[in-house]
Protein backbone atom coordinates (compact mmCIF):
# COMPACT_ATOMS: atom_id res chain seq x y z
CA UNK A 1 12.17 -35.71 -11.52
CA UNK A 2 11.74 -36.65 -14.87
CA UNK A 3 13.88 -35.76 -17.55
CA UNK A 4 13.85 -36.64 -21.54
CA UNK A 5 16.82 -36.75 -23.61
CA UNK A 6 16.55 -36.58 -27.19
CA UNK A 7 19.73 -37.38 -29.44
CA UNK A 8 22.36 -40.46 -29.45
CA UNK A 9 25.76 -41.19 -29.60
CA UNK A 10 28.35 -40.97 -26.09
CA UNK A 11 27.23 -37.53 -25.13
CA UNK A 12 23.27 -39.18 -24.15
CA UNK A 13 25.01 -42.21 -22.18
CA UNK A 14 26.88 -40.10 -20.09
CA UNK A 15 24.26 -37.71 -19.42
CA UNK A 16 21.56 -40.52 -18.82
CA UNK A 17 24.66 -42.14 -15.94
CA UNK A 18 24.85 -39.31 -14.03
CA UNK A 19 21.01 -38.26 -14.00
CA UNK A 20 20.31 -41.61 -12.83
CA UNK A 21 22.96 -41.64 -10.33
CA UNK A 22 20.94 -38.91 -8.60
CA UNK A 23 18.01 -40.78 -8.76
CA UNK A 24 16.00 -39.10 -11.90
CA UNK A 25 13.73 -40.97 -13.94
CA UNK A 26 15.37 -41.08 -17.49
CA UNK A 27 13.55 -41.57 -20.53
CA UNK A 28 15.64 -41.44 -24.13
CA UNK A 29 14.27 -41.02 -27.48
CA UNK A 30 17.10 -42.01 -30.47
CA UNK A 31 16.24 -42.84 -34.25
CA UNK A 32 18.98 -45.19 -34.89
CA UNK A 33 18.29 -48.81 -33.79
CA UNK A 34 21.51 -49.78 -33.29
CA UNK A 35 21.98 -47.11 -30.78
CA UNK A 36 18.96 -48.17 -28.75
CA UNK A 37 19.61 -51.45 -28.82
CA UNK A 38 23.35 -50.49 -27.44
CA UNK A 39 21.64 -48.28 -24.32
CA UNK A 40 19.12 -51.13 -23.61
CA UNK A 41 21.92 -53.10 -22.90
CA UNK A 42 24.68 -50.37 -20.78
CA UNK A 43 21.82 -48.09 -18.91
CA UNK A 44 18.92 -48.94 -17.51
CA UNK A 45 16.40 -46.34 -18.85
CA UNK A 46 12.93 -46.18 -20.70
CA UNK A 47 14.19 -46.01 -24.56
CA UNK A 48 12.47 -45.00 -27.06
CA UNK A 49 13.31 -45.27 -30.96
CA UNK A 50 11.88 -42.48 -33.22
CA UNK A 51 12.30 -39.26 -34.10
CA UNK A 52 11.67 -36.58 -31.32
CA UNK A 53 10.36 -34.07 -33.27
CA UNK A 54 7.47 -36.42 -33.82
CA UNK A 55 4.44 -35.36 -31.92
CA UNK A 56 3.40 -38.70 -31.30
CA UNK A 57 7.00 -39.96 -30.41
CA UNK A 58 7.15 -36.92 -27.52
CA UNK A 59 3.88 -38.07 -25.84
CA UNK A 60 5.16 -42.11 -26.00
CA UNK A 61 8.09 -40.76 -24.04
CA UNK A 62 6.12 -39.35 -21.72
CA UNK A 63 6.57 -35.90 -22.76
CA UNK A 64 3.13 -35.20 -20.93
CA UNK A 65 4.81 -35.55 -17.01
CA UNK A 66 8.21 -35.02 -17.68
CA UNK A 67 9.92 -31.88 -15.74
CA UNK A 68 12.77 -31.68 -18.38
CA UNK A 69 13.70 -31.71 -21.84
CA UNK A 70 17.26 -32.04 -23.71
CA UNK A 71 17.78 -32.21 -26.84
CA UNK A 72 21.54 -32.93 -28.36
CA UNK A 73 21.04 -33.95 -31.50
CA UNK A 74 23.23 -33.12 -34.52
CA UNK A 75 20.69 -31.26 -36.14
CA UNK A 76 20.32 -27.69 -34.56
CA UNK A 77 16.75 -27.38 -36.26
CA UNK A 78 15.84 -30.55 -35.18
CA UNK A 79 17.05 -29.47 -31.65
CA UNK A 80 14.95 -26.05 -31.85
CA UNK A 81 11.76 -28.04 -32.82
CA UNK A 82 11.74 -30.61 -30.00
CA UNK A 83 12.18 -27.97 -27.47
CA UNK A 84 9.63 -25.59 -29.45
CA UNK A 85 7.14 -28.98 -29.62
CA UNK A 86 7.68 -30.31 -25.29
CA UNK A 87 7.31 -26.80 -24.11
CA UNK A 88 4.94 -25.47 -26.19
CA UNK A 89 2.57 -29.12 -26.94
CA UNK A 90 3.20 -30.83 -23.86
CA UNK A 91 4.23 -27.96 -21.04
CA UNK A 92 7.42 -28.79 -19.93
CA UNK A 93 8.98 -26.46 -17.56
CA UNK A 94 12.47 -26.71 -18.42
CA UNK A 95 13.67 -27.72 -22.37
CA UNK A 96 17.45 -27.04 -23.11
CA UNK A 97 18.15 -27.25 -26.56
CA UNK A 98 22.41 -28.42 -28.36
CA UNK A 99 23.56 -25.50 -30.77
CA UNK A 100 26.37 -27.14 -32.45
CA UNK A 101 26.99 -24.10 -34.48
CA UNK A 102 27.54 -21.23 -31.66
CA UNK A 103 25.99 -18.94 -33.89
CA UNK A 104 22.56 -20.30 -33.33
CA UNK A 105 22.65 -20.48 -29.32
CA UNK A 106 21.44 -16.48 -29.90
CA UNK A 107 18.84 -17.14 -31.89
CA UNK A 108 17.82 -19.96 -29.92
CA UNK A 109 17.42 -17.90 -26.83
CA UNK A 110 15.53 -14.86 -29.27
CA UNK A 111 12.96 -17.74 -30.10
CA UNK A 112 12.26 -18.69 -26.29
CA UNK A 113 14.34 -21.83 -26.36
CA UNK A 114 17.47 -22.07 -23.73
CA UNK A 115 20.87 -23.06 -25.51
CA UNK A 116 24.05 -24.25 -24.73
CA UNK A 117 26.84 -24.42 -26.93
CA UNK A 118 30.22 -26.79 -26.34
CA UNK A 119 31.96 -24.64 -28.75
CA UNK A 120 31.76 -21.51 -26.30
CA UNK A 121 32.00 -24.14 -23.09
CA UNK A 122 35.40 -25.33 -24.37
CA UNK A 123 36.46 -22.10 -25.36
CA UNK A 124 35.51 -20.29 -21.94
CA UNK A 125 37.60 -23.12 -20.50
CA UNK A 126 40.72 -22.68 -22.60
CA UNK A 127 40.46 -18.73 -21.47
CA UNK A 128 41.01 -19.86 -18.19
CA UNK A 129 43.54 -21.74 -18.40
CA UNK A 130 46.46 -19.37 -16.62
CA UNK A 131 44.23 -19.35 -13.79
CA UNK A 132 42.97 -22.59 -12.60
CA UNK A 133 45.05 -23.35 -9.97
CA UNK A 134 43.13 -19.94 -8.51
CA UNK A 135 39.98 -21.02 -9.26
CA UNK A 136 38.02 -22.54 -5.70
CA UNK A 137 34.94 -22.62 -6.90
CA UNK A 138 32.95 -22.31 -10.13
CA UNK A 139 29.16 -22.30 -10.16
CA UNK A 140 27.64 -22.07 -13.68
CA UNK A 141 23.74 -20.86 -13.37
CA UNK A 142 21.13 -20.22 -16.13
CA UNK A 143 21.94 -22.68 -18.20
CA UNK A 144 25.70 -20.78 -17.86
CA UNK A 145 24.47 -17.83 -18.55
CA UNK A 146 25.82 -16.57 -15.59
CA UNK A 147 28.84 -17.37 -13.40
CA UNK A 148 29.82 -17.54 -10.02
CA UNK A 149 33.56 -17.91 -9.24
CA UNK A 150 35.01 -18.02 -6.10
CA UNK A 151 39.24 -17.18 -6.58
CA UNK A 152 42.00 -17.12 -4.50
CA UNK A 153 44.14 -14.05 -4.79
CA UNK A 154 48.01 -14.32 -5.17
CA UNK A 155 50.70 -11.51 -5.02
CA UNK A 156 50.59 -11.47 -8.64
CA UNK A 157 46.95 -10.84 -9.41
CA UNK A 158 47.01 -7.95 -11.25
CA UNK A 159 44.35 -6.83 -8.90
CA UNK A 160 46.27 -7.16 -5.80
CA UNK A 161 46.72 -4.09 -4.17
CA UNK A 162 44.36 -2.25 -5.45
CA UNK A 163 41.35 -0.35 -4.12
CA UNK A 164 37.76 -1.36 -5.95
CA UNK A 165 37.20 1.70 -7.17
CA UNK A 166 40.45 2.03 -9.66
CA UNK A 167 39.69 -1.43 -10.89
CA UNK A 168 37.53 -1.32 -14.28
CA UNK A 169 35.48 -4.44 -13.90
CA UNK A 170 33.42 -5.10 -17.69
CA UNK A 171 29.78 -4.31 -17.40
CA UNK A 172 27.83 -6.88 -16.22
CA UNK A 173 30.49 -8.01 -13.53
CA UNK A 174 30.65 -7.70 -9.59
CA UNK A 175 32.85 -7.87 -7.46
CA UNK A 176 30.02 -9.64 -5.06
CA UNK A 177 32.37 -10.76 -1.61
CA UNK A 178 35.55 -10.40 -0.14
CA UNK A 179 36.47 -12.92 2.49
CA UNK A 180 39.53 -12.09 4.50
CA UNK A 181 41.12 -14.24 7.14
CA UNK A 182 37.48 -15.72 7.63
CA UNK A 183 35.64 -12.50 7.52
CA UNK A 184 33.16 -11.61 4.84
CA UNK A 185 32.86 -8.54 3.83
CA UNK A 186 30.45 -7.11 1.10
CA UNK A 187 33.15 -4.21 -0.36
CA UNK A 188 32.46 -0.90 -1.42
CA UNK A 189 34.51 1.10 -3.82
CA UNK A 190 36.60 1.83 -0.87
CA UNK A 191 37.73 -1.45 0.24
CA UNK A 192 41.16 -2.66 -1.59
CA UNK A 193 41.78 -6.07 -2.46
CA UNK A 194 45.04 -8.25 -0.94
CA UNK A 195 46.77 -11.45 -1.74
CA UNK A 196 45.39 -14.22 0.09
CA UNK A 197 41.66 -12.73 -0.31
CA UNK A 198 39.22 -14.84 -1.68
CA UNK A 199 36.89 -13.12 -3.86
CA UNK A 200 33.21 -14.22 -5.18
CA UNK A 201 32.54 -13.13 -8.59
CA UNK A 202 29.63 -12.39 -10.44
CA UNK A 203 29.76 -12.68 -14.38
CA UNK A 204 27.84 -13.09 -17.57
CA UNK A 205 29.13 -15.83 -19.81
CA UNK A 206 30.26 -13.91 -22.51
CA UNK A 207 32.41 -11.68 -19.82
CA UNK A 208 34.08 -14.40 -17.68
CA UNK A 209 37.06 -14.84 -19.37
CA UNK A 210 38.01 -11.63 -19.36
CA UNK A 211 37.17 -10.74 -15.59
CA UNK A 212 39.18 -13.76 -15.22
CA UNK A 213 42.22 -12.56 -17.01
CA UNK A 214 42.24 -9.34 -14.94
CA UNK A 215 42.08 -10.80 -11.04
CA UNK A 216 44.31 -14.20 -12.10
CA UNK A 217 47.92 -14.32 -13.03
CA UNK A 218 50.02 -16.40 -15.18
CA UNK A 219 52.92 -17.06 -12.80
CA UNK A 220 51.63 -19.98 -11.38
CA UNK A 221 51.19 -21.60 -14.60
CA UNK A 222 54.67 -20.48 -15.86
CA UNK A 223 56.48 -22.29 -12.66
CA UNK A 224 54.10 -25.55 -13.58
CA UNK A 225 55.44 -25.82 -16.94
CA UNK A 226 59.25 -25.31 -15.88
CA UNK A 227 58.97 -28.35 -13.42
């Protein structure tokens, strides 16, 4: 796979590491000099220096073969037209584009371009943080659109107890798998939920932290801090 990153600065090194690491072909495309020179010299990569919003900077790159885009520049507009340009130009599958104000991740994703925002990854994080120490598994799809969490259920979930059908999960949430001393079991609004369960759930970004809230408890985190 080949994958193009467009931007500078620590975020591109670390990103270019661990693509190599799993054997991608990386190709980066930086306007400052200094930085390229820099990369040349930590990463071994295909560098280009220009300005990736430049038609004929793209194809250089290899924009024509490559199976990814990213673009994490400081310049959301700039970031919009190099994803606009490789998908639309040069017909690459899969362009994700930096919002660095959270406000424009929306209208990214109303103009056909995929968005993250580190604002709204941070911030989902610090949501979470009473409930961590619950938290098995975490599986981010869609660009992290969508979650899928895997928790471990203690006698102080506020869910514990309870059957599914008296719990009021947001829209856009599922309760998706209940695994119980090594049985799975796809519930029903019948089935109740126990401490010691370990529950799969199903949530949209902007719902996670609440769905969260409700089937995690703060005890755990209370006891940490009084060691």
């Amino acid at each position: 796979m080949k994958i193009i990153i467009c931007g500078g600065g620590q975020a591109l090194y670390f990103l270019s590491r661990n693509f190599i690491s799993k054997g991608y072909e990386v190709a980066i495309v930086n306007q400052s000099r200094e930085e390229c020179i820099q990369f040349a010299r930590q990463i071994r990569v295909g560098i280009l220096c220009g300005d990736a919003s430049n038609e004929d900077i793209l194809q250089q790159a290899g924009a024509m073969g490559a199976d990814a885009l990213l673009a994490i520049t400081p310049k959301d507009q700039d970031n919009l037209v190099i994803c606009q340009l490789a998908s639309h130009k040069f017909g690459i599958p899969r362009t994700v584009a930096l919002a660095n104000d959270p406000d424009n991740a929306k209208v990214f994703e109303k103009m056909g371009v995929s968005a993250f925002s580190t604002t709204q990854i941070i911030g989902s994080l610090i949501e979470q943080r009473a409930s961590l120490e619950q938290i098995i598994n975490l599986l981010p799809i869609e660009e992290g659109k969508v979650n899928v969490t895997e928790i471990l259920l203690d006698i102080d979930s506020p869910v514990s107890g309870k059957f599914l059908k008296d719990i009021e999960l947001p829209e856009n949430s599922l309760v998706a798998v209940v695994i119980r001393n090594n049985i799975s079991i796809v519930p029903r609004g019948g089935n109740d939920l126990q401490a010691g369960d370990r529950v799969v759930l199903i949530t949209l970004s902007e719902n996670h932290g609440k769905v969260m809230k409700m089937f995690t408890s703060r005890k755990s985190l209370y006891h940490k801090h009084q060691k």
